[in-house]
C-alpha atoms as a PDB file:
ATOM      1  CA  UNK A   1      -2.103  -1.471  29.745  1.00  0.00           C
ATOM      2  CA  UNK A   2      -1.892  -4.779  28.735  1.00  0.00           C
ATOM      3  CA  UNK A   3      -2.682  -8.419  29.873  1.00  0.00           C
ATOM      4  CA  UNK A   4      -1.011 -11.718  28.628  1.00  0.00           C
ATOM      5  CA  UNK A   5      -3.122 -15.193  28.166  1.00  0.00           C
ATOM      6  CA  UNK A   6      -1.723 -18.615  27.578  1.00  0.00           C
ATOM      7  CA  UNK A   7      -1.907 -19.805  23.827  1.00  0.00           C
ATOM      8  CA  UNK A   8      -0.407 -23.390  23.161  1.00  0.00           C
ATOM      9  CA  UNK A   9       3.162 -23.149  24.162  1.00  0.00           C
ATOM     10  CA  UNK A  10       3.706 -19.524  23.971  1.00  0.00           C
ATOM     11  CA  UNK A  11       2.591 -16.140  25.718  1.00  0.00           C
ATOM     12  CA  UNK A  12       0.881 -13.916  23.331  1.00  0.00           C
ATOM     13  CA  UNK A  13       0.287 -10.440  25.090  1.00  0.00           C
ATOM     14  CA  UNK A  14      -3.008  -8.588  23.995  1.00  0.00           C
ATOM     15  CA  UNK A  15      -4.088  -5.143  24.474  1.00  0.00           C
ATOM     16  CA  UNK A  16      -6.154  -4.488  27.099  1.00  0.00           C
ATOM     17  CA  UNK A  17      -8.672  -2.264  24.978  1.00  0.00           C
ATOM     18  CA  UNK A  18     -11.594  -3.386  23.486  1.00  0.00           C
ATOM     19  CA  UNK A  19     -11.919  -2.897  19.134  1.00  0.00           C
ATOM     20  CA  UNK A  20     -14.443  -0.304  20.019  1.00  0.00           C
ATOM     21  CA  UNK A  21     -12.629   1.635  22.375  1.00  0.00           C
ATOM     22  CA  UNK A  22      -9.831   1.452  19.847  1.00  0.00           C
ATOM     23  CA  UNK A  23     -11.835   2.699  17.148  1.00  0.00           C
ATOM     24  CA  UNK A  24     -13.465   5.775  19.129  1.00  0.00           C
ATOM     25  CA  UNK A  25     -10.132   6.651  20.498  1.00  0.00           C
ATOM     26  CA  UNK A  26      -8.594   6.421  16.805  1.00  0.00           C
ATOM     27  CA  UNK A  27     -11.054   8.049  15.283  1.00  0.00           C
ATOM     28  CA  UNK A  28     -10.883  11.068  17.844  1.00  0.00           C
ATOM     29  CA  UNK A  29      -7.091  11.107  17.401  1.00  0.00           C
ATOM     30  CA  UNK A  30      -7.400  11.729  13.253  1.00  0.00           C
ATOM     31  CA  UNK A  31     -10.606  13.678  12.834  1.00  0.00           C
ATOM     32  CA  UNK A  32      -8.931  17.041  12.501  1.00  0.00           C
ATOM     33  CA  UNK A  33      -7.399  15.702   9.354  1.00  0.00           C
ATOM     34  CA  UNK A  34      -9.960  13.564   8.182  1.00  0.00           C
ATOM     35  CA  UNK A  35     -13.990  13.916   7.082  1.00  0.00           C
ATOM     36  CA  UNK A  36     -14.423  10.765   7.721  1.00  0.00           C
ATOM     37  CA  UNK A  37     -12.567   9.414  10.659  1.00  0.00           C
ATOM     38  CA  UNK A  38     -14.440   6.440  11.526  1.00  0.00           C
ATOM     39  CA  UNK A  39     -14.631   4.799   8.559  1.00  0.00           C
ATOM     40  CA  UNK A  40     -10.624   5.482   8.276  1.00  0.00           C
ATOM     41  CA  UNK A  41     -10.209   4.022  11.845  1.00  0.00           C
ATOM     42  CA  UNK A  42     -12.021   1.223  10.765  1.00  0.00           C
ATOM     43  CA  UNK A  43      -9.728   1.030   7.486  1.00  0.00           C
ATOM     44  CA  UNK A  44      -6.575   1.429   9.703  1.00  0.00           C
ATOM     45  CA  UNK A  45      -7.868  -1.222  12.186  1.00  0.00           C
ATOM     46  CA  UNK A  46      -8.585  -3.618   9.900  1.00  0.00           C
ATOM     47  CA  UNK A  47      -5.429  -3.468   7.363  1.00  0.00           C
ATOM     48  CA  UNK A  48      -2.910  -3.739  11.298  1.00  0.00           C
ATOM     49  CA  UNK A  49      -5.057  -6.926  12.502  1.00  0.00           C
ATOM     50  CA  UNK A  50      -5.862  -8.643   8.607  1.00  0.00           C
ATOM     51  CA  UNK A  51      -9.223  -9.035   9.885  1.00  0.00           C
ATOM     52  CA  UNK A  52     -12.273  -7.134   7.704  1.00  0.00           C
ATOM     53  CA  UNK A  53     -14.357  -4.421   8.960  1.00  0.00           C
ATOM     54  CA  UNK A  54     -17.269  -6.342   9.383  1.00  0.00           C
ATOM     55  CA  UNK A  55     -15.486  -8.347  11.504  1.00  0.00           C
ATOM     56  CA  UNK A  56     -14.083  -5.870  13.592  1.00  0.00           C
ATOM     57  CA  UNK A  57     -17.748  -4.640  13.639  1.00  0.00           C
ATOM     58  CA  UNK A  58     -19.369  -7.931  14.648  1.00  0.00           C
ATOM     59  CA  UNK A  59     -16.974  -8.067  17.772  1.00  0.00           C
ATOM     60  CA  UNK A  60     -16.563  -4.645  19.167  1.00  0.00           C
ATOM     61  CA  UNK A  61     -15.221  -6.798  22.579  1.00  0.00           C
ATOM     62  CA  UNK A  62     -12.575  -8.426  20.609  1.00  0.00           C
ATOM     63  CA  UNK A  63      -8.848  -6.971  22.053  1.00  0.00           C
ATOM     64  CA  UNK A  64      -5.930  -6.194  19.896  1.00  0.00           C
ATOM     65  CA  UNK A  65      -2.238  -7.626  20.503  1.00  0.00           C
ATOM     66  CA  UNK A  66       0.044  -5.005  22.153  1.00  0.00           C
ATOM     67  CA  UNK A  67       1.773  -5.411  18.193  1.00  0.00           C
ATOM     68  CA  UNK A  68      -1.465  -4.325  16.583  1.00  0.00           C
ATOM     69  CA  UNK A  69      -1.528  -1.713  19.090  1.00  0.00           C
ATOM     70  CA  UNK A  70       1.346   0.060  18.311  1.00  0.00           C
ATOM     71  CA  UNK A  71       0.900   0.304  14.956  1.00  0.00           C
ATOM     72  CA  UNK A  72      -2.079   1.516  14.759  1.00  0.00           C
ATOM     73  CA  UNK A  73      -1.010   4.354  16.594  1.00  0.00           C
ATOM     74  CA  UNK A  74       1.543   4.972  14.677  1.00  0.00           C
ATOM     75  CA  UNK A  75      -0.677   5.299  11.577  1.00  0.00           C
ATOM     76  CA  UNK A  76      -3.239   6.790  13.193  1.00  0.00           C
ATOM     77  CA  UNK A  77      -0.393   9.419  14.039  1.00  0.00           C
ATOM     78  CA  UNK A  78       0.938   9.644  10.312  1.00  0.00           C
ATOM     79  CA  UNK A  79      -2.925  10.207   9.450  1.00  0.00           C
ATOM     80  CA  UNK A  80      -3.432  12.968  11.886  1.00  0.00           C
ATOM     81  CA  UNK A  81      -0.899  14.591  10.149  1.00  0.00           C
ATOM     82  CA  UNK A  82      -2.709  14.818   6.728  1.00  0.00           C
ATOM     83  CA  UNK A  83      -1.117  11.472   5.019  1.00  0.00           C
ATOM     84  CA  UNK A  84      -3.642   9.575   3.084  1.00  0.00           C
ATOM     85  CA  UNK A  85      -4.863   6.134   3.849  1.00  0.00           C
ATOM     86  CA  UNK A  86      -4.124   4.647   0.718  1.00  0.00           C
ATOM     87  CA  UNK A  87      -0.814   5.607   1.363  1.00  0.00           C
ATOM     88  CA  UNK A  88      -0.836   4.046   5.059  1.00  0.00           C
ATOM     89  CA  UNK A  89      -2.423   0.910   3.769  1.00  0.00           C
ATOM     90  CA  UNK A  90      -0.768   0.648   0.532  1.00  0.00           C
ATOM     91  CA  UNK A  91      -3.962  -0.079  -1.239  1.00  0.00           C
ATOM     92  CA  UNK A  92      -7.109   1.416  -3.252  1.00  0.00           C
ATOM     93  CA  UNK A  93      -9.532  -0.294  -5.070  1.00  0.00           C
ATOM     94  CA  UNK A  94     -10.698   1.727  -8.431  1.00  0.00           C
ATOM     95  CA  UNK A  95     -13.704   0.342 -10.713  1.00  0.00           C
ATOM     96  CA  UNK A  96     -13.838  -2.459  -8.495  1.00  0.00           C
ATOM     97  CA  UNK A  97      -9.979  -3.552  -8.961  1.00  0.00           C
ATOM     98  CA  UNK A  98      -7.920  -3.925  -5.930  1.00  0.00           C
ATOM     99  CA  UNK A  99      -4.607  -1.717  -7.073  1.00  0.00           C
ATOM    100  CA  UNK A 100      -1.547  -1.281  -5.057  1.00  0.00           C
ATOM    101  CA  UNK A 101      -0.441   2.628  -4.606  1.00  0.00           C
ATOM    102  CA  UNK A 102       2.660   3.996  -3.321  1.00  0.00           C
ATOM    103  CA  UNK A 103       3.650   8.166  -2.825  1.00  0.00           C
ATOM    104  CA  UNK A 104       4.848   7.775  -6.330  1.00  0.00           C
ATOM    105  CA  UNK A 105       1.704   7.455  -7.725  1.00  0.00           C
ATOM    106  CA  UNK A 106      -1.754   9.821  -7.428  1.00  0.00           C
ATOM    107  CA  UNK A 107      -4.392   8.119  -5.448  1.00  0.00           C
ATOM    108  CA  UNK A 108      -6.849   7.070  -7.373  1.00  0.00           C
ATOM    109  CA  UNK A 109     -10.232   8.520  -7.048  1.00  0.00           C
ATOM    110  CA  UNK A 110     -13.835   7.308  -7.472  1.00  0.00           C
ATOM    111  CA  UNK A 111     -14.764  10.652 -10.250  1.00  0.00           C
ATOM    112  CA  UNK A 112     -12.156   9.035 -12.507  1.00  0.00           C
ATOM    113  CA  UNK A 113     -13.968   6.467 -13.114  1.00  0.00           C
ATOM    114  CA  UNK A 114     -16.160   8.341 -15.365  1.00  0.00           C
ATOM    115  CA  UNK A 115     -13.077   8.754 -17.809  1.00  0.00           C
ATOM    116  CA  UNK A 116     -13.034   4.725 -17.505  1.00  0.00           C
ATOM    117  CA  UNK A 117     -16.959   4.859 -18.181  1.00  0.00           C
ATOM    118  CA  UNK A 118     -16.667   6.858 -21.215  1.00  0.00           C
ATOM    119  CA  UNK A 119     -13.996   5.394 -22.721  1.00  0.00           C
ATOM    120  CA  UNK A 120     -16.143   1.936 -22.544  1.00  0.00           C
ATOM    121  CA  UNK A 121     -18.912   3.715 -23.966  1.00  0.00           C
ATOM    122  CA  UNK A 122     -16.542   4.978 -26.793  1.00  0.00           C
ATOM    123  CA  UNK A 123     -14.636   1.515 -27.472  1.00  0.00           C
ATOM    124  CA  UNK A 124     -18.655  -0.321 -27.996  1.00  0.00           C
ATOM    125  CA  UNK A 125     -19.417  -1.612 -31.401  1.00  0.00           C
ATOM    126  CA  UNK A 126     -15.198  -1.458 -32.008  1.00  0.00           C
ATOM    127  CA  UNK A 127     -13.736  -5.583 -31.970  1.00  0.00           C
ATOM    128  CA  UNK A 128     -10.150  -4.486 -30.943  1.00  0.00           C
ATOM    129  CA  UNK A 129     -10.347  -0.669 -29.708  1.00  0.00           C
ATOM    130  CA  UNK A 130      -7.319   0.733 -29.276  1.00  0.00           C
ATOM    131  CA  UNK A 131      -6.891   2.897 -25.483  1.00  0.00           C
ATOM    132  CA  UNK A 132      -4.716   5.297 -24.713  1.00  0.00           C
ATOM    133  CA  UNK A 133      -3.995   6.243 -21.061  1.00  0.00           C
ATOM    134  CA  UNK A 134      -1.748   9.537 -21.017  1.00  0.00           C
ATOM    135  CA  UNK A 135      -0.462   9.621 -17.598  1.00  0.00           C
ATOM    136  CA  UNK A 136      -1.206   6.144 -16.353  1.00  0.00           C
ATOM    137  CA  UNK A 137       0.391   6.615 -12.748  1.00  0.00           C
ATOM    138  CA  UNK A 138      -0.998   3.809 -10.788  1.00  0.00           C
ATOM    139  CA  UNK A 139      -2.358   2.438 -13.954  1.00  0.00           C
ATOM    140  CA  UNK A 140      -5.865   2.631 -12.241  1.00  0.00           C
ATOM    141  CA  UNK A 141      -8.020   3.667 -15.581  1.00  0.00           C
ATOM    142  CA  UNK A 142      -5.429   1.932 -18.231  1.00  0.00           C
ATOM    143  CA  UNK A 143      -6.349  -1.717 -16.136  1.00  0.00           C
ATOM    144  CA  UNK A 144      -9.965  -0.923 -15.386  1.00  0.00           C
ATOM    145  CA  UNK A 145     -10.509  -0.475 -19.384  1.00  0.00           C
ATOM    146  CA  UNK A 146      -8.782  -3.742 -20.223  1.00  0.00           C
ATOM    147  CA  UNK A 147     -10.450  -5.553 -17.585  1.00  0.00           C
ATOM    148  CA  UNK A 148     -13.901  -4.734 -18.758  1.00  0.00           C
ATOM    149  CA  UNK A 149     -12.830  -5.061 -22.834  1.00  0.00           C
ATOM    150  CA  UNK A 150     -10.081  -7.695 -22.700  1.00  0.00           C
ATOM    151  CA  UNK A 151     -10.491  -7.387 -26.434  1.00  0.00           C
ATOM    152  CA  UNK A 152      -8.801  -3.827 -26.311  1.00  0.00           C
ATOM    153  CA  UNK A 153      -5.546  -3.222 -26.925  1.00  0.00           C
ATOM    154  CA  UNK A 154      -4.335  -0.828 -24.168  1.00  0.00           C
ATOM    155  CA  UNK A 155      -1.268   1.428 -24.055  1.00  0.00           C
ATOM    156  CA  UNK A 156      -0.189   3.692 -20.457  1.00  0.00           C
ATOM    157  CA  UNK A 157       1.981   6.257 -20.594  1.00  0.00           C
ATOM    158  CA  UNK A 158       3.928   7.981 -17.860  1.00  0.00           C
ATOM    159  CA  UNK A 159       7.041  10.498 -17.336  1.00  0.00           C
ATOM    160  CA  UNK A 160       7.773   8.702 -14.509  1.00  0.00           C
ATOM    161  CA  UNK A 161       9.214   5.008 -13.827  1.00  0.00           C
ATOM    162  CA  UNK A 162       8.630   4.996 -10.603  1.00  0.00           C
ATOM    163  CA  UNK A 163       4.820   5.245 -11.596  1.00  0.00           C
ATOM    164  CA  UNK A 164       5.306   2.369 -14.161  1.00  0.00           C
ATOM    165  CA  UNK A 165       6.718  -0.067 -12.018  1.00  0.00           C
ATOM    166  CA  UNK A 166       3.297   0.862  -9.867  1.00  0.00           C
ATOM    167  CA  UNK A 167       1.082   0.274 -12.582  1.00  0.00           C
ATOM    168  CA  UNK A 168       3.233  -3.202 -14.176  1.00  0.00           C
ATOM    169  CA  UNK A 169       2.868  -4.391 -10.347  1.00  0.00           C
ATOM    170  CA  UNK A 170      -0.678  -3.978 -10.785  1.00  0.00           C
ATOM    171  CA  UNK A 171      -0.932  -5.395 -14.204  1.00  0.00           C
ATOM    172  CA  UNK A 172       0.442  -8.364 -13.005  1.00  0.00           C
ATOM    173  CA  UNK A 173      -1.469  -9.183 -10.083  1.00  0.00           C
ATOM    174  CA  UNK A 174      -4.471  -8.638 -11.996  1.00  0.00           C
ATOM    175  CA  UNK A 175      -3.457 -10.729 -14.814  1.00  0.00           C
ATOM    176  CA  UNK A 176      -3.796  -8.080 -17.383  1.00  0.00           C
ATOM    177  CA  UNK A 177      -2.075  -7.667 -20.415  1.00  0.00           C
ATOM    178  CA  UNK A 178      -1.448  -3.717 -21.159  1.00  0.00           C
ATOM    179  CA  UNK A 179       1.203  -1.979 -22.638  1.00  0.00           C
ATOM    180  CA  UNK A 180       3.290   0.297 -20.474  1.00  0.00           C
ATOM    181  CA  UNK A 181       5.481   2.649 -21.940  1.00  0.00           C
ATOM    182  CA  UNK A 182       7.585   5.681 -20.289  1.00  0.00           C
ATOM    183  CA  UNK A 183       7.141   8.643 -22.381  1.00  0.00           C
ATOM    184  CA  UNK A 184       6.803  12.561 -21.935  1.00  0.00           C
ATOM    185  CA  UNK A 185       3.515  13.242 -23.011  1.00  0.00           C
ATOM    186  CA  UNK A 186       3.520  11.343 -27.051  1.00  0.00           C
ATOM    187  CA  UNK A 187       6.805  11.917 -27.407  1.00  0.00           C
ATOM    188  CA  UNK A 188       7.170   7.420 -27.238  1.00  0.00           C
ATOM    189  CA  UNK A 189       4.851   6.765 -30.141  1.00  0.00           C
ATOM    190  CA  UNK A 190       5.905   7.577 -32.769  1.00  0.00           C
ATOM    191  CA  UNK A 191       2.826   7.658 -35.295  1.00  0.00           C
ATOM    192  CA  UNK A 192       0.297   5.236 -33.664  1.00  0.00           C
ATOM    193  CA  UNK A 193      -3.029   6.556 -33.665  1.00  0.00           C
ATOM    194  CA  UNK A 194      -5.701   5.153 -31.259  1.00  0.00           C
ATOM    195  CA  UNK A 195      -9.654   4.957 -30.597  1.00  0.00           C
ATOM    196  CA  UNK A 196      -9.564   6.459 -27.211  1.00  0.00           C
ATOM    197  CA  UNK A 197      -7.074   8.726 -25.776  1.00  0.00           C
ATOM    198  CA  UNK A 198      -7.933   9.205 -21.862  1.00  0.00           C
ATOM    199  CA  UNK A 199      -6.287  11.205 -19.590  1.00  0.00           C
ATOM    200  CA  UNK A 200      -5.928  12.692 -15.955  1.00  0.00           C
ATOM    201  CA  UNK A 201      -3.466  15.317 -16.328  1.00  0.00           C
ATOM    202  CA  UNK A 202      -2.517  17.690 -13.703  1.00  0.00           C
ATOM    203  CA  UNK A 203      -4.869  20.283 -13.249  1.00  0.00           C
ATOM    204  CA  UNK A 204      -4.075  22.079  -9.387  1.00  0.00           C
ATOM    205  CA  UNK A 205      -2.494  25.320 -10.040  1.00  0.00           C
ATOM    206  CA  UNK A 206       1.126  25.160  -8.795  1.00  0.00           C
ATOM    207  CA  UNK A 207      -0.040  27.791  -5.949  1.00  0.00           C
ATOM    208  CA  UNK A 208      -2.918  25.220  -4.744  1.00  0.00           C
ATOM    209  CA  UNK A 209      -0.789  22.064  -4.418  1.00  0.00           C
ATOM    210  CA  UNK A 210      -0.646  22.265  -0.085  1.00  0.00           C
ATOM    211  CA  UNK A 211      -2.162  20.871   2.599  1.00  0.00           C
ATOM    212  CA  UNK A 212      -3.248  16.950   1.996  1.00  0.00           C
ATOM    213  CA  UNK A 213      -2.254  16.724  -2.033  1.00  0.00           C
ATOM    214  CA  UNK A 214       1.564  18.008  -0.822  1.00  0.00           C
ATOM    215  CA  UNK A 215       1.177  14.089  -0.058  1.00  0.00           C
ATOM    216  CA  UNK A 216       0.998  12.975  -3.265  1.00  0.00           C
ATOM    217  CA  UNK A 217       3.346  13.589  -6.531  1.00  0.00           C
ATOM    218  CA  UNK A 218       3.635  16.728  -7.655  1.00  0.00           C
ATOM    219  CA  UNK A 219       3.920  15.752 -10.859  1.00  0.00           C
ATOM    220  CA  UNK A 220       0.997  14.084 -11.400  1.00  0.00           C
ATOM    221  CA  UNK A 221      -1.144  17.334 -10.073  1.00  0.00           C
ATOM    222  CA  UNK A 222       1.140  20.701 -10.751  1.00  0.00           C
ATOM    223  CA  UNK A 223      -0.892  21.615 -13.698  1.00  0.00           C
ATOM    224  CA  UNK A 224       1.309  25.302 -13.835  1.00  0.00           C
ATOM    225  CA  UNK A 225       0.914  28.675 -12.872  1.00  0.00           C
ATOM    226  CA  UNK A 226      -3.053  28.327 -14.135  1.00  0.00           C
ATOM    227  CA  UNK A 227      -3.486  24.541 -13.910  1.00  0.00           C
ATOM    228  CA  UNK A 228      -3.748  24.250 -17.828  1.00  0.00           C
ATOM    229  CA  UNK A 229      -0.273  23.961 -18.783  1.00  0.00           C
ATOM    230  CA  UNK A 230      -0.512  19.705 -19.318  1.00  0.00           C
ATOM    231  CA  UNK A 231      -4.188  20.426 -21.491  1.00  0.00           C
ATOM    232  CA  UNK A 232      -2.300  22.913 -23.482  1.00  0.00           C
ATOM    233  CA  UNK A 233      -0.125  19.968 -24.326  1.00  0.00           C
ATOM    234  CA  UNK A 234      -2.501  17.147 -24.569  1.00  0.00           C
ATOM    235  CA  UNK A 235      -4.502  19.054 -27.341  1.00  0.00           C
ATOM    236  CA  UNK A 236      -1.602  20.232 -29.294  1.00  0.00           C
ATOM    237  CA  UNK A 237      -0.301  16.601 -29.186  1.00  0.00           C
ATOM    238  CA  UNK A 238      -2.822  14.600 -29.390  1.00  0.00           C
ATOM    239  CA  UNK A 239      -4.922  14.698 -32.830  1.00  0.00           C
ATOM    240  CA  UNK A 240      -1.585  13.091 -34.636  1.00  0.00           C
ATOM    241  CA  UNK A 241      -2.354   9.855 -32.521  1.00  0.00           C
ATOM    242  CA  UNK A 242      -5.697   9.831 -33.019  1.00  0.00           C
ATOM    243  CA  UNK A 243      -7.878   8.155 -35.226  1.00  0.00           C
ATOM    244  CA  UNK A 244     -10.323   9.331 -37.438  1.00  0.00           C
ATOM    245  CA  UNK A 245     -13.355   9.687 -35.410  1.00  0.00           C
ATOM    246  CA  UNK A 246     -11.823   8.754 -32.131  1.00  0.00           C
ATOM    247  CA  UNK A 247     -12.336  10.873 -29.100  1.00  0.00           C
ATOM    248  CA  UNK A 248      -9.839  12.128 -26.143  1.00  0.00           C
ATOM    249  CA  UNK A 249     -11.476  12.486 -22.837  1.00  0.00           C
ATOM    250  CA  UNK A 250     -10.368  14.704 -20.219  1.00  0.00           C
ATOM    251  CA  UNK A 251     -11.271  15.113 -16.276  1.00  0.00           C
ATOM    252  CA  UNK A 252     -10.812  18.312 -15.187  1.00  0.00           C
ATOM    253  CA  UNK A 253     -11.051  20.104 -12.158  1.00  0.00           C
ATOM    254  CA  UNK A 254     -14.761  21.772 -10.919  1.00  0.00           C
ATOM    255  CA  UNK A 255     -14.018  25.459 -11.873  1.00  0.00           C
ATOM    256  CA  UNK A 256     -12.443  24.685 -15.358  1.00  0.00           C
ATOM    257  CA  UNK A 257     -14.335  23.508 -17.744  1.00  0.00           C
ATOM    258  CA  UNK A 258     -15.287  26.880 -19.370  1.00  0.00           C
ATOM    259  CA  UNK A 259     -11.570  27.497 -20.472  1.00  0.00           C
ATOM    260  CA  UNK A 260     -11.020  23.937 -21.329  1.00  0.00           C
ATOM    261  CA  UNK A 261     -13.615  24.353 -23.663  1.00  0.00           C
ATOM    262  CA  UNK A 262     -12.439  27.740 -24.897  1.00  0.00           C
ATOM    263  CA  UNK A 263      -8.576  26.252 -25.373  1.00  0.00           C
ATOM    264  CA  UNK A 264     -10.197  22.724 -27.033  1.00  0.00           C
ATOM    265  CA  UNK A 265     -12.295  24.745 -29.701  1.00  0.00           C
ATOM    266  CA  UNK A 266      -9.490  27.601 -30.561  1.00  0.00           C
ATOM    267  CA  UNK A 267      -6.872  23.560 -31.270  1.00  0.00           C
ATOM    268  CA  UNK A 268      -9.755  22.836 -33.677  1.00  0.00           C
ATOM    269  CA  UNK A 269     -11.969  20.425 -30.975  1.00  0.00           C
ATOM    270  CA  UNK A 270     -15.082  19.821 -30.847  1.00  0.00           C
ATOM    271  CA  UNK A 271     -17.068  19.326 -27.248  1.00  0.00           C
ATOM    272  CA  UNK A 272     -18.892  16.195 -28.033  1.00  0.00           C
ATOM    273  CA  UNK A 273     -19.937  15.326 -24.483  1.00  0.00           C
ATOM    274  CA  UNK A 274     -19.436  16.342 -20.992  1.00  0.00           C
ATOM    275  CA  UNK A 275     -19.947  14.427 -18.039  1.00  0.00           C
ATOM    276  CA  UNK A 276     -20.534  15.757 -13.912  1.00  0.00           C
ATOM    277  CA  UNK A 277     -19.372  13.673 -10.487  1.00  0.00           C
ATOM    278  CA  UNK A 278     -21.848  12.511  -8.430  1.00  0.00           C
ATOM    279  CA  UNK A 279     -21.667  15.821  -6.373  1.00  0.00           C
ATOM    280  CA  UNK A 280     -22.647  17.317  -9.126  1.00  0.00           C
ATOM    281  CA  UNK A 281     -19.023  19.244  -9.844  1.00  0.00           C
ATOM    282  CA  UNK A 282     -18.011  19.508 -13.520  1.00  0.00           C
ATOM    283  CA  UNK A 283     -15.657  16.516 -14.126  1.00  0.00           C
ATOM    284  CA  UNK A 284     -15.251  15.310 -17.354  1.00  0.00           C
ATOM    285  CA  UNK A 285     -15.029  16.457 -21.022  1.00  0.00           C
ATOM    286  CA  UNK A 286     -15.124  14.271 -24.271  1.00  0.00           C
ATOM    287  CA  UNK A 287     -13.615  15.771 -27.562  1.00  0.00           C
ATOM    288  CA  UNK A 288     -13.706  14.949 -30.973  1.00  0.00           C
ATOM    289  CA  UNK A 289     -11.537  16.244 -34.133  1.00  0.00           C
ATOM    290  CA  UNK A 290     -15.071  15.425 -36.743  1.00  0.00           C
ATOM    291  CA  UNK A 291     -18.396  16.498 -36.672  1.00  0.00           C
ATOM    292  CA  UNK A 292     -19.521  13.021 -35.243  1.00  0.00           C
ATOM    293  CA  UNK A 293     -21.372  12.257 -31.688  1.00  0.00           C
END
């Protein structure tokens, strides 16, 4: 239902509902699909009206236009049916950067920025580290990096241009200066070696990529029949582009950091560090090709 009130020289109509009511009702409509349905109602809500949550929070009575209305049901709809909301909203922020993200790109999500932490930790006491970001997608980890070392020369690679023109977007509207280059794996470097090679490769088995990740690009998850296929190729590749005591770090899924290890050591590794999520899942592995820390 909806009523219509007088607004200069124009009708404006305006949903009869209250914010609240929206939110419960939204809420109720996604949380099969969702662990947290409020707080993606709330999301949803704020990105159709442009106003922020706390807003929305501060004035529960405050009605919706019969605009805002409809398309928040039809997100609310989309998200019912397993579609992210970084997708619906078009938006993520990662390391406290604002990015843009589209279906061609893998969400970004808050356990990669450990790989970001560590590869800060690894570029300190270097003036110009060189990064690596193998598999840049959105360019979430390639940006963070530069942003916190704008002394760092930073390099993103990705298979996939659709990615790339993602991650330049982002560049841009953050104002940051970072190479992007489309390449399969190395294959676009030639013989540049770098400080810090960082990646988040695909690592779902090819058997596992269903329900909410069938979402998001195969490519950047479909790690093969075992989910190891793209760390088989990162270590095989990767000491010729590094340099001498640099250090490639690696997320990794929860269950797999046993046979990472095992396929790291028998391509001459070394497991320098390794880092956990705040849940406490296995997350992140640092490598080295020397004997140093």
């Amino acid at each position: 239902m909806s009523a219509h009130r007088w607004s200069g020289d124009s009708t404006v109509s305006v949903h009869a509902e209250s914010t609240a009511a929206l939110l419960a009702s939204t809420a109720g409509v996604i949380a099969s699909a969702s662990d947290t349905p409020q707080l993606d109602a709330e999301v949803l809500l704020a990105f159709v009206t442009g106003r922020a949550r706390s807003s929305l929070l501060a004035f529960p009575e405050r009605p919706l236009t019969a605009v805002e209305a409809q398309r928040l049901a039809g997100l609310a709809a989309r998200r019912a049916a397993g579609e992210p909301v970084a997708y619906l909203t078009g938006a993520r922020e990662f390391f406290s950067l604002a990015l843009a993200v589209t279906p061609a790109v893998l969400i970004p999500r808050a356990e990669t920025e450990l790989l970001v932490e560590e590869a800060l930790a690894r570029c300190a006491g270097l003036p110009r580290p060189a990064v690596l970001d193998v598999g840049t997608g959105s360019g979430a980890i390639a940006l963070a990096v530069k942003h916190e070392r704008s002394a760092a020369t930073v390099t993103g690679l990705d298979v996939s241009e659709s990615a790339l023109a993602v991650a330049r977007a982002n560049a841009a509207g953050l104002k940051l200066d970072v190479r992007w280059l489309r390449s399969s794996w190395f294959e676009a470097l030639a013989d540049e070696r770098f400080d810090v090679i960082v990646s988040n490769p695909p690592y779902v088995a090819s058997a596992d990529v269903v329900g909410p990740l069938a979402f998001e690009p195969r490519l950047a998850l479909d790690g093969g029949g075992d989910g190891y296929a793209a760390y088989r190729e990162i270590l095989s590749a990767a000491p010729a582009h590094l340099a001498p005591d640099g250090a490639l770090l690696l997320e990794h899924g929860h269950a797999q950091r046993a046979t990472l290890a095992a396929l790291a050591k028998a391509g001459g590794w070394r497991v320098a560090g390794v880092r956990d999520d705040l849940a406490a899942r296995e997350r992140v592995m640092v490598l080295t090709r020397s004997t140093a820390p």
